[in-house]
C-alpha atoms as a PDB file:
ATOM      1  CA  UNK A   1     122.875  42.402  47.874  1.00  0.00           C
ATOM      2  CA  UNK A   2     122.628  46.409  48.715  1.00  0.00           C
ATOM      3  CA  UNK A   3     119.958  46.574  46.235  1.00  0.00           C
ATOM      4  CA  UNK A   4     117.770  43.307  47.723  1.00  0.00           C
ATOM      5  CA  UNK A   5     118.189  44.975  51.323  1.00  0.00           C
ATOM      6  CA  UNK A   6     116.723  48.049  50.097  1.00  0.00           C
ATOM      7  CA  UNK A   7     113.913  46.375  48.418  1.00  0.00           C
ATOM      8  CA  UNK A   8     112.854  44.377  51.570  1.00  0.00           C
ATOM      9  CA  UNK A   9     113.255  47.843  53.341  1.00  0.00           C
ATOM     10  CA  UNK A  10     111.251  49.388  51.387  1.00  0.00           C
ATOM     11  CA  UNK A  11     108.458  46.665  51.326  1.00  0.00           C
ATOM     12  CA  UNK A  12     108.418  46.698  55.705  1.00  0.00           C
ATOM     13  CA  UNK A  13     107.724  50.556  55.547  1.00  0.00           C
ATOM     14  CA  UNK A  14     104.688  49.623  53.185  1.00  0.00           C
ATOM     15  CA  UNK A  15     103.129  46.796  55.053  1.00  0.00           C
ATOM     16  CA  UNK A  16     103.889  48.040  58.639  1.00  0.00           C
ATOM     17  CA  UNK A  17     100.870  50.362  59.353  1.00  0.00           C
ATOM     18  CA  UNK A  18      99.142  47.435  58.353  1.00  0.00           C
ATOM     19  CA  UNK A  19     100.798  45.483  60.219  1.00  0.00           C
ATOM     20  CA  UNK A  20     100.313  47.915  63.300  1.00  0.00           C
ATOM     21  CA  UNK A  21      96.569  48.164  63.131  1.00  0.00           C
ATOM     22  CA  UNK A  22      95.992  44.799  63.429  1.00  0.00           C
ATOM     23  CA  UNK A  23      97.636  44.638  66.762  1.00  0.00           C
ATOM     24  CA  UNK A  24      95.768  45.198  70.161  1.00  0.00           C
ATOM     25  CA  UNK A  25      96.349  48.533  71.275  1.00  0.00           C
ATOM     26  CA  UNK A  26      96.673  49.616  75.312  1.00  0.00           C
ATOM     27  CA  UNK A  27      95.097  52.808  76.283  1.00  0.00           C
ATOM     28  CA  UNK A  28      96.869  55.151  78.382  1.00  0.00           C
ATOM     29  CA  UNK A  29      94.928  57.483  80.780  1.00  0.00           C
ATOM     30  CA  UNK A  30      96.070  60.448  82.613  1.00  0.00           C
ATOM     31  CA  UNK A  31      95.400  59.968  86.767  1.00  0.00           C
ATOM     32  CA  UNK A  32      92.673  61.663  87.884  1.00  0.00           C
ATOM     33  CA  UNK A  33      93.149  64.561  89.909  1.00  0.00           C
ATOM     34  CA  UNK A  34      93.171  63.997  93.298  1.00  0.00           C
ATOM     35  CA  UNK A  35      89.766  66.933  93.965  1.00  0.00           C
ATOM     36  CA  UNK A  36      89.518  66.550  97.473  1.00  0.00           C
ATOM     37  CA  UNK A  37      92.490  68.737  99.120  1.00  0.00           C
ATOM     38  CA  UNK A  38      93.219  68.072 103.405  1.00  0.00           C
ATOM     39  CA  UNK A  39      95.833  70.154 104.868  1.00  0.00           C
ATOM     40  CA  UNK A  40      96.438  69.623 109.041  1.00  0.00           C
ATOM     41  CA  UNK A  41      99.111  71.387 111.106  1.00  0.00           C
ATOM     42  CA  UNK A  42     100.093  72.484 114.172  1.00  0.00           C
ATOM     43  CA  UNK A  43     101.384  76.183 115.742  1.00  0.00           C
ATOM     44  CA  UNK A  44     103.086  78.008 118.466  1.00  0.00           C
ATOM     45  CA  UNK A  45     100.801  81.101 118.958  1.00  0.00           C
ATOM     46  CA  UNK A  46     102.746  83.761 121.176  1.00  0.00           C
ATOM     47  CA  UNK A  47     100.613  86.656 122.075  1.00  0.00           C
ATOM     48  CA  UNK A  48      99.782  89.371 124.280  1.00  0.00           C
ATOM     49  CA  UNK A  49      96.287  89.745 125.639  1.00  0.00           C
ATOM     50  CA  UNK A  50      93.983  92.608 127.537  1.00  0.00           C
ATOM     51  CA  UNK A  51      91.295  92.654 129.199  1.00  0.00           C
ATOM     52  CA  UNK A  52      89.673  95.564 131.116  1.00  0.00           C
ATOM     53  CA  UNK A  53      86.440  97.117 132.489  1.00  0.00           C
ATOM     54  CA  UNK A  54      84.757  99.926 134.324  1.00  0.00           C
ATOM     55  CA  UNK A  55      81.749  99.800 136.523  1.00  0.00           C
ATOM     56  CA  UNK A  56      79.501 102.390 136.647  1.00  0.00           C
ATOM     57  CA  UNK A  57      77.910 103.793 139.884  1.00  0.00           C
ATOM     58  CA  UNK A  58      74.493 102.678 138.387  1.00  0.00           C
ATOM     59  CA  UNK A  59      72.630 100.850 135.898  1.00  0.00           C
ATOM     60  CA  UNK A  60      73.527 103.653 133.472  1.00  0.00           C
ATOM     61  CA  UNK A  61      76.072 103.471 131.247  1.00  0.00           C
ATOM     62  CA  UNK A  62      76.191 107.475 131.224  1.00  0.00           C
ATOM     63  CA  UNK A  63      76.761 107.374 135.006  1.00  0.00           C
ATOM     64  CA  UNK A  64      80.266 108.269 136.338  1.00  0.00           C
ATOM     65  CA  UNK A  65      82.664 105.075 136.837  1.00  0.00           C
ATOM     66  CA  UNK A  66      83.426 103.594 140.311  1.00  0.00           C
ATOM     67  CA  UNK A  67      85.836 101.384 139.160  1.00  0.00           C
ATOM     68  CA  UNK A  68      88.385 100.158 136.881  1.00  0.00           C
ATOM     69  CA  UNK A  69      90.056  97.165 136.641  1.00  0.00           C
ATOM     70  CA  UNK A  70      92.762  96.468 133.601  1.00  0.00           C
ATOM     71  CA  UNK A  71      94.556  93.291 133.129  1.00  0.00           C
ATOM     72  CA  UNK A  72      97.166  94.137 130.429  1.00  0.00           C
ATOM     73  CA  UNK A  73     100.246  93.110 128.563  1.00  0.00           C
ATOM     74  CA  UNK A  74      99.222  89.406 129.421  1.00  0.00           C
ATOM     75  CA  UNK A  75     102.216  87.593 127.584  1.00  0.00           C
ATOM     76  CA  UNK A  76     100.935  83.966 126.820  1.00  0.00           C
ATOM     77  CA  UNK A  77     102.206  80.475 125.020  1.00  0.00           C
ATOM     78  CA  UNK A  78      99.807  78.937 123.271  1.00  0.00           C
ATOM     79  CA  UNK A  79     100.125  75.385 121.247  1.00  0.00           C
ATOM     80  CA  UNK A  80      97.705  74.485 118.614  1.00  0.00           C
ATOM     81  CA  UNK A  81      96.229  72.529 115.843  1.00  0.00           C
ATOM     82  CA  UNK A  82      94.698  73.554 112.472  1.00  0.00           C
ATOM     83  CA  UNK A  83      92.840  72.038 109.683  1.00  0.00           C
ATOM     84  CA  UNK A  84      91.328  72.778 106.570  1.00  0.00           C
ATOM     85  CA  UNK A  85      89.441  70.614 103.831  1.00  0.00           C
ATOM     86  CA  UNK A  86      88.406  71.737 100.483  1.00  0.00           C
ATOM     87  CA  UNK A  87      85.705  69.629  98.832  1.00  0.00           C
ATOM     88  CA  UNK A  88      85.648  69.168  94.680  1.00  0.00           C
ATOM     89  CA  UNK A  89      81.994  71.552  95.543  1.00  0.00           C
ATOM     90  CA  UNK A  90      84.477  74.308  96.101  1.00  0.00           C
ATOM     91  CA  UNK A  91      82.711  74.484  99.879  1.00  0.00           C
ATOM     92  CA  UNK A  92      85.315  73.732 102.523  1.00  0.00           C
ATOM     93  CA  UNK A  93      85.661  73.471 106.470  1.00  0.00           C
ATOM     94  CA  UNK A  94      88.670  75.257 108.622  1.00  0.00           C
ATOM     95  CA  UNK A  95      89.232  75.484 112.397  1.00  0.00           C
ATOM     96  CA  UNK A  96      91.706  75.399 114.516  1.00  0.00           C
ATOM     97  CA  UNK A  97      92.268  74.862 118.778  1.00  0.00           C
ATOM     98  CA  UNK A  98      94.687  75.532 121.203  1.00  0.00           C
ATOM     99  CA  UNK A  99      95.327  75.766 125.146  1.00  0.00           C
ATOM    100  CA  UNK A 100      98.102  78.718 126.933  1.00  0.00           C
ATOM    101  CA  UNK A 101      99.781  79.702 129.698  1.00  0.00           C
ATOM    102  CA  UNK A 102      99.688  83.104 130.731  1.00  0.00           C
ATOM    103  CA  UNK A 103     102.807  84.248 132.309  1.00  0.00           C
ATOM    104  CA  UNK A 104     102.982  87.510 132.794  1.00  0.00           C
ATOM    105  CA  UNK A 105     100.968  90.662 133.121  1.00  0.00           C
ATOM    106  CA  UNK A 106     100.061  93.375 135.163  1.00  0.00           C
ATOM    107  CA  UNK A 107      96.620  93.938 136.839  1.00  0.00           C
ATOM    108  CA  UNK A 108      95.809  97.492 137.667  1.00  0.00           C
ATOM    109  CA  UNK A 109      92.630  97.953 139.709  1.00  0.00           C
ATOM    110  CA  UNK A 110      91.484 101.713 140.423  1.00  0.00           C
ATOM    111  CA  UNK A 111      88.685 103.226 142.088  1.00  0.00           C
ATOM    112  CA  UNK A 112      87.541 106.649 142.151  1.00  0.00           C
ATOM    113  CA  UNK A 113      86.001 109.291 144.607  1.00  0.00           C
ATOM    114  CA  UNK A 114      83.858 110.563 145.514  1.00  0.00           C
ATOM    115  CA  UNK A 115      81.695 107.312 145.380  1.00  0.00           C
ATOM    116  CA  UNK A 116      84.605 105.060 146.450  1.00  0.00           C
ATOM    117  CA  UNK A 117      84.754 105.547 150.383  1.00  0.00           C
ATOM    118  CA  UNK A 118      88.244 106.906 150.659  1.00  0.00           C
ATOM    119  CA  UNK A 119      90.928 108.887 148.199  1.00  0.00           C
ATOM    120  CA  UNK A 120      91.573 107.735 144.520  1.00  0.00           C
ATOM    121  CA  UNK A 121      93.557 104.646 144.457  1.00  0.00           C
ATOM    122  CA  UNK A 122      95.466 102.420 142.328  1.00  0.00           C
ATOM    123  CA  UNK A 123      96.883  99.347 143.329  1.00  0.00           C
ATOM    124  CA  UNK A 124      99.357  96.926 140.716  1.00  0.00           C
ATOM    125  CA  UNK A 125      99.071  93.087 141.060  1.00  0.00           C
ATOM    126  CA  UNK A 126     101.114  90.573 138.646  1.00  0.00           C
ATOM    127  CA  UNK A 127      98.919  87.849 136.403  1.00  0.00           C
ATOM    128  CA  UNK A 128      99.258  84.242 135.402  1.00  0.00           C
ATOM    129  CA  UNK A 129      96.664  82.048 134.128  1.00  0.00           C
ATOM    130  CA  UNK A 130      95.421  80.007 131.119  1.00  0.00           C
ATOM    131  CA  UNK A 131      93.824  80.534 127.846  1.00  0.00           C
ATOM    132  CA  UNK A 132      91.725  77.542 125.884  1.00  0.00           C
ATOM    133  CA  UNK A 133      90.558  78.411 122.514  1.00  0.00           C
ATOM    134  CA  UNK A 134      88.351  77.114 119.638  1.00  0.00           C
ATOM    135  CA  UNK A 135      87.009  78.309 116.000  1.00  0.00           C
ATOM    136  CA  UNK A 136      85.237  76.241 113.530  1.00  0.00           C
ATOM    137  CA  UNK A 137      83.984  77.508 110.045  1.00  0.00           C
ATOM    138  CA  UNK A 138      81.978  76.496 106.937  1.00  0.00           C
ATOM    139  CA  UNK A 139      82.628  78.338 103.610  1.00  0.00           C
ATOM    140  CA  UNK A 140      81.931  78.388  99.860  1.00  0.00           C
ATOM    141  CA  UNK A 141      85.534  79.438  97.331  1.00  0.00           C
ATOM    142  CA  UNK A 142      83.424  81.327  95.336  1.00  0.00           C
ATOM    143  CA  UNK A 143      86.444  82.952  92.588  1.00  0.00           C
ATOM    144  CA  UNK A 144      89.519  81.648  91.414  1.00  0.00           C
ATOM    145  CA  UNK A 145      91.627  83.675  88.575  1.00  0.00           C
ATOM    146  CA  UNK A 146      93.218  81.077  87.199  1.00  0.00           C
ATOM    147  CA  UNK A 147      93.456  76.801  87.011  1.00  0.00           C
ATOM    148  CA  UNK A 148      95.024  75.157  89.471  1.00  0.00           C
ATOM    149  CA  UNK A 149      99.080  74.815  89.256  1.00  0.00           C
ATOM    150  CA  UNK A 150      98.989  78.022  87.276  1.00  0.00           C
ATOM    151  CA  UNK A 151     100.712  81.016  89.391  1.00  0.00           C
ATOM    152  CA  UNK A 152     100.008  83.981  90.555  1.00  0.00           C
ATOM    153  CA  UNK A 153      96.478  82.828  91.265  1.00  0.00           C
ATOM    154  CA  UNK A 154      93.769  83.954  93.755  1.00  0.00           C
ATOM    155  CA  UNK A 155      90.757  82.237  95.264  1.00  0.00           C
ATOM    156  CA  UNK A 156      88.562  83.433  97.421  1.00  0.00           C
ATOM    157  CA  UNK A 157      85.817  82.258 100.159  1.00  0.00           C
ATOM    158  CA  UNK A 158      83.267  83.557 102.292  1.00  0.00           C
ATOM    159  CA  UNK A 159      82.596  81.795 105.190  1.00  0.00           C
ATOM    160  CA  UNK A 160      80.198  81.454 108.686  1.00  0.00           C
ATOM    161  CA  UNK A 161      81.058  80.154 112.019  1.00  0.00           C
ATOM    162  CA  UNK A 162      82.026  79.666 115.531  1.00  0.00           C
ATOM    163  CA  UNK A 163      84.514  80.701 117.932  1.00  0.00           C
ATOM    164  CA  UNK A 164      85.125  80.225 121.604  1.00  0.00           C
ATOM    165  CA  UNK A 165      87.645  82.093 123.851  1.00  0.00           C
ATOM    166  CA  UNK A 166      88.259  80.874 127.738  1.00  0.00           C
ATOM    167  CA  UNK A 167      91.098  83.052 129.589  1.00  0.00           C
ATOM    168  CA  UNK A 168      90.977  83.201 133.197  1.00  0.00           C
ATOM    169  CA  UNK A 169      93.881  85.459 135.025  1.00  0.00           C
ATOM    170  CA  UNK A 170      94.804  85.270 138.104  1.00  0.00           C
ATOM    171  CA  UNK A 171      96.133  88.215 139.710  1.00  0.00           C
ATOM    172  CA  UNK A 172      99.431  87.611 142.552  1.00  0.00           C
ATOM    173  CA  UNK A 173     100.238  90.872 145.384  1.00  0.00           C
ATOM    174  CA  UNK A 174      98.998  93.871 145.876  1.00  0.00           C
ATOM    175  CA  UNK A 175     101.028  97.382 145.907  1.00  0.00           C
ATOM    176  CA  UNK A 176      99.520 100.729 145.844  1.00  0.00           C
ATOM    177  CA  UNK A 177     100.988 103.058 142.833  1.00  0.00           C
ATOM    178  CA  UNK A 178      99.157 106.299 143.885  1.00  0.00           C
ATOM    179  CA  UNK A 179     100.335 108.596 146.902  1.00  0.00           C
ATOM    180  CA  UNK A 180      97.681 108.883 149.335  1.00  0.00           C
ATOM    181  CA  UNK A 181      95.772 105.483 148.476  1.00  0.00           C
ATOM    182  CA  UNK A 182      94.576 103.489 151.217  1.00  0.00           C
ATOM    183  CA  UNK A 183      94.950  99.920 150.033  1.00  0.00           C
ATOM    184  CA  UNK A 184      97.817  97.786 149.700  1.00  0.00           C
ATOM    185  CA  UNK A 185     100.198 100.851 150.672  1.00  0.00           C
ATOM    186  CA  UNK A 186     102.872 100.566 152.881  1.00  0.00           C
ATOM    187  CA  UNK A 187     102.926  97.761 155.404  1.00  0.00           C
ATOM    188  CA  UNK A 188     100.062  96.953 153.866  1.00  0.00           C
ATOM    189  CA  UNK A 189     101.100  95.853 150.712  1.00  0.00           C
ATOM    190  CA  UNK A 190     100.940  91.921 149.662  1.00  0.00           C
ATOM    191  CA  UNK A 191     103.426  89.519 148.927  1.00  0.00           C
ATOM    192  CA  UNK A 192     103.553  88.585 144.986  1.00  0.00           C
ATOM    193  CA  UNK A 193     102.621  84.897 146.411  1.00  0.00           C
ATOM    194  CA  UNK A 194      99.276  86.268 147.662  1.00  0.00           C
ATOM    195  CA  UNK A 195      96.094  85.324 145.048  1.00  0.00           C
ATOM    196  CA  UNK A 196      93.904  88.534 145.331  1.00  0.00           C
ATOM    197  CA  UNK A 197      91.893  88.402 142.469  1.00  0.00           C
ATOM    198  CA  UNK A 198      90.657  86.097 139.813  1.00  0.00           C
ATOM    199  CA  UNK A 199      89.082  87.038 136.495  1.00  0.00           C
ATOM    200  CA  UNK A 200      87.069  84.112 134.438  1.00  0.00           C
ATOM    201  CA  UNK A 201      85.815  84.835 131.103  1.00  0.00           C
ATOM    202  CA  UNK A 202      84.004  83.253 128.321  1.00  0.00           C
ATOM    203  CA  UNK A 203      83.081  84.282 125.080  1.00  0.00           C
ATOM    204  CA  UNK A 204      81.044  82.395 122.482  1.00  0.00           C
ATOM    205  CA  UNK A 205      81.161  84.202 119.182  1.00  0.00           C
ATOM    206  CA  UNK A 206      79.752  83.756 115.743  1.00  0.00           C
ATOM    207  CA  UNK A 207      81.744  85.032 113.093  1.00  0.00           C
ATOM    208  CA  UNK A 208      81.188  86.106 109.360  1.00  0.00           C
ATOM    209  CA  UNK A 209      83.720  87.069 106.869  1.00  0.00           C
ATOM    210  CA  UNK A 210      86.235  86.361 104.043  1.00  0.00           C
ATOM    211  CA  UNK A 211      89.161  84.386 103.031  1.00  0.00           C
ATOM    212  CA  UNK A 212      92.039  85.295 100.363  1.00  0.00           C
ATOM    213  CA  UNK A 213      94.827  82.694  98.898  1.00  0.00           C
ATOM    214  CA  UNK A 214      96.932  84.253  96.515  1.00  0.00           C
ATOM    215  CA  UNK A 215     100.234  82.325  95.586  1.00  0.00           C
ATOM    216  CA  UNK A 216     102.926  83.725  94.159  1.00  0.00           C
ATOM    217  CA  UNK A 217     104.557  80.544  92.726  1.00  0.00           C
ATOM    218  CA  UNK A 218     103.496  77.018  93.270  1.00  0.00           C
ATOM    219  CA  UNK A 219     105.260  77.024  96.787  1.00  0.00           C
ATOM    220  CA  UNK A 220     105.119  80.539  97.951  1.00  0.00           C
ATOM    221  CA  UNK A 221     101.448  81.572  99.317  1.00  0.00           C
ATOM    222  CA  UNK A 222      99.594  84.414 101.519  1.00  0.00           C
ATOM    223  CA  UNK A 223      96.390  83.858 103.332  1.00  0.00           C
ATOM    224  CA  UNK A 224      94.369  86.821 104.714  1.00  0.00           C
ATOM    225  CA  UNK A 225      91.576  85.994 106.680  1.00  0.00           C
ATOM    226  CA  UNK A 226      89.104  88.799 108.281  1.00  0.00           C
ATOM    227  CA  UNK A 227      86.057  87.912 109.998  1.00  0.00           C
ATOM    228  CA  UNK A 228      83.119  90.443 112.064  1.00  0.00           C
ATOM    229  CA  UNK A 229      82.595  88.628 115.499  1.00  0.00           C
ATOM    230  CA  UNK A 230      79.174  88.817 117.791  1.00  0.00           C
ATOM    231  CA  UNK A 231      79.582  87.262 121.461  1.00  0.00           C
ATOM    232  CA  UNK A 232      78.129  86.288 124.068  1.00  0.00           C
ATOM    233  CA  UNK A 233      80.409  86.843 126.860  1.00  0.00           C
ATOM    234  CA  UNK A 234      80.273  86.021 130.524  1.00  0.00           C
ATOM    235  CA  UNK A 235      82.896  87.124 133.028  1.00  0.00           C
ATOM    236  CA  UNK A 236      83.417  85.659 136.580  1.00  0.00           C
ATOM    237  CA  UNK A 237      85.221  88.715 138.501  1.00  0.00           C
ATOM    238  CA  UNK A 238      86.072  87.264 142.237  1.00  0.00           C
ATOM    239  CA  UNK A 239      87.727  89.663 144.736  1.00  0.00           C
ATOM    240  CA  UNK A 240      88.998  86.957 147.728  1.00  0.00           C
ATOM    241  CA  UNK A 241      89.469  89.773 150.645  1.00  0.00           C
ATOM    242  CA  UNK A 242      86.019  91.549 149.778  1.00  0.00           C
ATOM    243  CA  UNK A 243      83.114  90.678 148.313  1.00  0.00           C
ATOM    244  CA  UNK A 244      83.913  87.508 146.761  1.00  0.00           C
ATOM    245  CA  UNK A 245      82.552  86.501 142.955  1.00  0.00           C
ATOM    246  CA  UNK A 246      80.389  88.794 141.242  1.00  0.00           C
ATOM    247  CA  UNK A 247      79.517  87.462 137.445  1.00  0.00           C
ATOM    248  CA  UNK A 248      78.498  89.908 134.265  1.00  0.00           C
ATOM    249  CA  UNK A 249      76.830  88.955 131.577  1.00  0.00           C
ATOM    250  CA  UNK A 250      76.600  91.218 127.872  1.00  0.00           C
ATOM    251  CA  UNK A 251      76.298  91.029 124.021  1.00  0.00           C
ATOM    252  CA  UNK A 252      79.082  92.526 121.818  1.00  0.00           C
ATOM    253  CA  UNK A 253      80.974  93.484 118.666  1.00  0.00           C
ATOM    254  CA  UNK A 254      84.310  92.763 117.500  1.00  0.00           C
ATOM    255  CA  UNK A 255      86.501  91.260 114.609  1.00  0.00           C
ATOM    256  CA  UNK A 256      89.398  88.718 113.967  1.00  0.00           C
ATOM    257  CA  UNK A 257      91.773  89.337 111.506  1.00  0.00           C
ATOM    258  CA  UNK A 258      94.773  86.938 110.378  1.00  0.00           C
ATOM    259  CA  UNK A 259      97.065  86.339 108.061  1.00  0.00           C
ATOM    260  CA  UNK A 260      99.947  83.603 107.134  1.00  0.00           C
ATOM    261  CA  UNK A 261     102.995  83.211 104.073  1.00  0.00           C
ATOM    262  CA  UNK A 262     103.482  79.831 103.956  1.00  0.00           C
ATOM    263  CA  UNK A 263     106.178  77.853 101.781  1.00  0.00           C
ATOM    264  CA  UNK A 264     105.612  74.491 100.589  1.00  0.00           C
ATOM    265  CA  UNK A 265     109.180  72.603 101.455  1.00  0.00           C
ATOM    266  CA  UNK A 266     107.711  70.074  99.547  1.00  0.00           C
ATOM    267  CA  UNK A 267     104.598  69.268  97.778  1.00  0.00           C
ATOM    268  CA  UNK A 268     103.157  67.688 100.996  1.00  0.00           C
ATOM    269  CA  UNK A 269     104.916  69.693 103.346  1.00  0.00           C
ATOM    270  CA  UNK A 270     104.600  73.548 104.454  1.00  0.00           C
ATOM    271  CA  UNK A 271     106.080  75.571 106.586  1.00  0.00           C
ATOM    272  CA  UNK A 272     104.719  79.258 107.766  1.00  0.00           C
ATOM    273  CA  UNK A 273     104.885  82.679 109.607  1.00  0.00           C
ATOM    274  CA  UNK A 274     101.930  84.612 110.663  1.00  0.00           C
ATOM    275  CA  UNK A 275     100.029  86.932 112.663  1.00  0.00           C
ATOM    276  CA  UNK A 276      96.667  87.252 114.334  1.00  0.00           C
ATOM    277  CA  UNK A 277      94.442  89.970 116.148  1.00  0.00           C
ATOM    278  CA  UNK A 278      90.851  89.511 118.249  1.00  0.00           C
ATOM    279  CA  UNK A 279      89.153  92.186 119.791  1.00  0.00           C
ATOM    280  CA  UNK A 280      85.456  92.236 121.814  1.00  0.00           C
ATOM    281  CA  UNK A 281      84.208  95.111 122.869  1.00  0.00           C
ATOM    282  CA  UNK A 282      80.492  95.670 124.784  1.00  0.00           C
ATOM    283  CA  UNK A 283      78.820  98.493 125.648  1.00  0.00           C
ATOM    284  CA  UNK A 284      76.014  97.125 127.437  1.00  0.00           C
ATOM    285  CA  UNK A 285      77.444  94.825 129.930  1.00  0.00           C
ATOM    286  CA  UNK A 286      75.343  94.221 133.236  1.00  0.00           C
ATOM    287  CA  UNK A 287      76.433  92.895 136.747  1.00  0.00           C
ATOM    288  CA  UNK A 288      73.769  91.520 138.095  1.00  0.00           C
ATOM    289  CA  UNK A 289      72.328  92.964 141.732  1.00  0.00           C
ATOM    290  CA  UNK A 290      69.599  91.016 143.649  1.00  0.00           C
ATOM    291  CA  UNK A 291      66.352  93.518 143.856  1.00  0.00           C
ATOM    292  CA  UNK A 292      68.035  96.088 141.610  1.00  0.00           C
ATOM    293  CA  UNK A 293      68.764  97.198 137.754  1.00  0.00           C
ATOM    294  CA  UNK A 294      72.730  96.018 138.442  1.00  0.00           C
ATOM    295  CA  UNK A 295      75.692  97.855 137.527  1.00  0.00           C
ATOM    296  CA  UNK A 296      76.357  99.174 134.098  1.00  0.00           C
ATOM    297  CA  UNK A 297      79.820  97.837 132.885  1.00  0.00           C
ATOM    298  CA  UNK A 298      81.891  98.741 129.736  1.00  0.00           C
ATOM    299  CA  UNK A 299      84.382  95.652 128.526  1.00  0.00           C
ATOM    300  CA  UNK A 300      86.524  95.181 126.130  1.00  0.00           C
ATOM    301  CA  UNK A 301      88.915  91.796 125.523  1.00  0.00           C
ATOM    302  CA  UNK A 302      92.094  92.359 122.891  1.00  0.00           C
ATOM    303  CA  UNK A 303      94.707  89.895 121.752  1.00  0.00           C
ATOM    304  CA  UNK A 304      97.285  89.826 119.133  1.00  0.00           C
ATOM    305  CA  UNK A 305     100.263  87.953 118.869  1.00  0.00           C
ATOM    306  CA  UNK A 306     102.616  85.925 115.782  1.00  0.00           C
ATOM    307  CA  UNK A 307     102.919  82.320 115.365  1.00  0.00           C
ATOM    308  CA  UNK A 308     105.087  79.668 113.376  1.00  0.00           C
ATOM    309  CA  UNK A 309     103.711  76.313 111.921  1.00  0.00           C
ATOM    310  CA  UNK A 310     104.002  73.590 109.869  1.00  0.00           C
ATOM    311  CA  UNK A 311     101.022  71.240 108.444  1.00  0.00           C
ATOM    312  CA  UNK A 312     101.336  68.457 105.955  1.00  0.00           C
ATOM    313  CA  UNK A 313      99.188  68.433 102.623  1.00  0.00           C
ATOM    314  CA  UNK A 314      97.243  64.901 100.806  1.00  0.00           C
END
C-alpha cells in the first residue's frame, strides 16, 4: 500500500509541469506609478512688515532729505492657500495667496530743517490696515540624486514668475516725540481714534530663482526656496490735514527667500513649520510734481514672519 502511494507520488511530480503548462496562465502587472504629483494646503502667515521713505528737497537723489516717514514693526495675520503640481516632464507650477490684517505698528513721520518751515520734528502715530498677496511660478526640476522613495534625496528646480504685494496702513493719532517740535505737541496732540495718514502700496514683481527638496526619510523634508525680485511699485501717500494724496511711482530690486520642514503624517497628509523674508528696495523713486522734475524719493518695503500649514498630497 506504502509502496503504491509512493509510486503514484512519484508519477504526479513527473506529469505536473506538464500538466501546468497546458493551463491558461493570468498575468500579473505592477500599478503604474501614479507620475503626476498635486499637493494643496493652506497657512497662517504671522509677520512683521516695514515700510519707509525719504523725500528729497529736489529731483536729486543726492539732495538733502525733507522728510521721512517710517511705518515699522507692522505685526500682521495673514491666512493663505498654496499649491504645487509636478508634471511626469519634471516642469511644475507653485503659487500661493493670502489676505491680513495689520494690527499694530508704529508710524514715525520726521521732517528736517532748515527746508522744513519750523524746528526738527518727529511725531508717532499707531497703524492698522490690510495686506493681500499673490505669487505664481513656472519651473523645470532639473536634478534629482536619487529614484523616487529612496532617502536622503535632493531635487532641484529653477523657476520664473510673478508676485504681487498690496499693503495699505493706516496711521491712528498724532504725538510729537521731539522737544521743541511744532506738530502734534501738547494740546495739540491727536486722539489715537483720529485717521491722519494713509499709505497705499502696490508692487508687481517678477521673480527668478531656485528651489531645493531634500528629504531626510520618506516623511521628513526641507524646502528652500530663494528667488531675485524686480518691481514695479506704486505708492499712494495721503496726508488728510495737509496736502491730501500725493502718488510715487519707481523700479526696484529685491529678493524672497523661504523655507519649510514638513512631515508627512501620512502618505497624503503633511504637516509643516516655516519661515519667509521679502524685501524691495528703490533708489530711483519719483513723486510726481505738475510743471516740475518731482521729488526724488528713496523706498524700501521689508517683511518677514513664520507660518504653520498643512496640505494634503494625490
Amino acid at each position: 500500500m506504502h509502496r503504491a502511494a509512493f509510486i503514484a507520488s512519484g508519477l504526479f511530480l513527473l506529469t505536473a509541469p506538464a500538466i501546468a503548462a497546458d493551463l491558461p496562465i493570468k498575468a500579473v502587472r505592477p500599478e503604474p506609478p501614479n507620475l503626476w504629483q498635486i499637493e494643496v494646503g493652506a497657512r497662517y502667515w504671522y509677520s512683521i512688515g516695514r515700510t519707509a521713505y525719504d523725500l528729497h528737497t529736489s529731483g536729486a537723489r543726492s539732495s538733502p532729505v525733507i522728510s521721512r516717514l517710517d511705518y515699522h514693526n507692522m505685526s500682521t495675520h495673514s491666512g493663505e492657500v498654496f499649491f504645487r503640481i509636478d508634471s511626469p516632464t519634471k516642469f511644475f507650477v507653485k503659487g500661493y495667496g493670502g489676505y491680513g490684517g495689520i494690527t499694530g505698528g508704529t508710524m514715525n513721520d520726521e521732517d528736517f530743517p532748515p527746508f522744513f518751515n519750523g524746528p526738527y520734528t518727529k511725531t508717532e502715530s499707531q497703524t492698522r490696515g490690510f495686506l493681500g498677496y499673490a505669487n505664481l511660478d513656472l519651473g523645470y526640476s532639473f536634478y534629482e540624486s536619487h529614484p523616487v522613495n529612496a532617502e536622503p534625496r535632493l531635487r532641484l528646480g529653477a523657476f520664473v514668475g510673478y508676485h504681487y504685494l498690496g499693503e495699505m496702513a493706516n496711521a491712528w493719532g498724532c504725538r510729537q516725540t521731539e522737544p521743541g517740535g511744532q506738530i502734534c505737541e501738547g494740546a495739540g496732540a491727536l486722539a489715537g481714534n483720529v485717521k491722519v495718514i494713509t499709505e497705499r502700496d502696490i508692487l508687481h514683481s517678477v521673480r527668478a530663482g531656485a528651489v531645493a527638496d531634500l528629504w531626510f526619510t520618506p516623511a521628513l523634508k526641507l524646502t528652500v526656496d530663494a528667488a531675485y525680485t524686480y518691481s514695479d511699485v506704486r505708492a499712494f501717500d495721503t496726508h488728510y490735514f495737509t496736502f491730501g494724496t500725493e502718488p510715487s511711482r519707481g523700479y526696484g530690486h529685491g529678493f524672497q527667500l523661504e523655507t519649510v520642514i514638513s512631515y508627512a503624517v501620512t502618505p497624503n497628509a503633511n504637516v509643516g513649520i516655516g519661515a519667509r523674508y521679502w524685501h524691495t528696495g528703490i533708489n530711483n523713486f519719483t513723486e510726481p510734481a505738475s510743471g516740475t522734475a518731482g521729488q526724488a524719493e528713496t523706498y524700501q518695503v521689508d517683511r518677514y514672519g513664520t507660518f504653520i500649514q498643512s496640505s494634503f498630497k494625490f
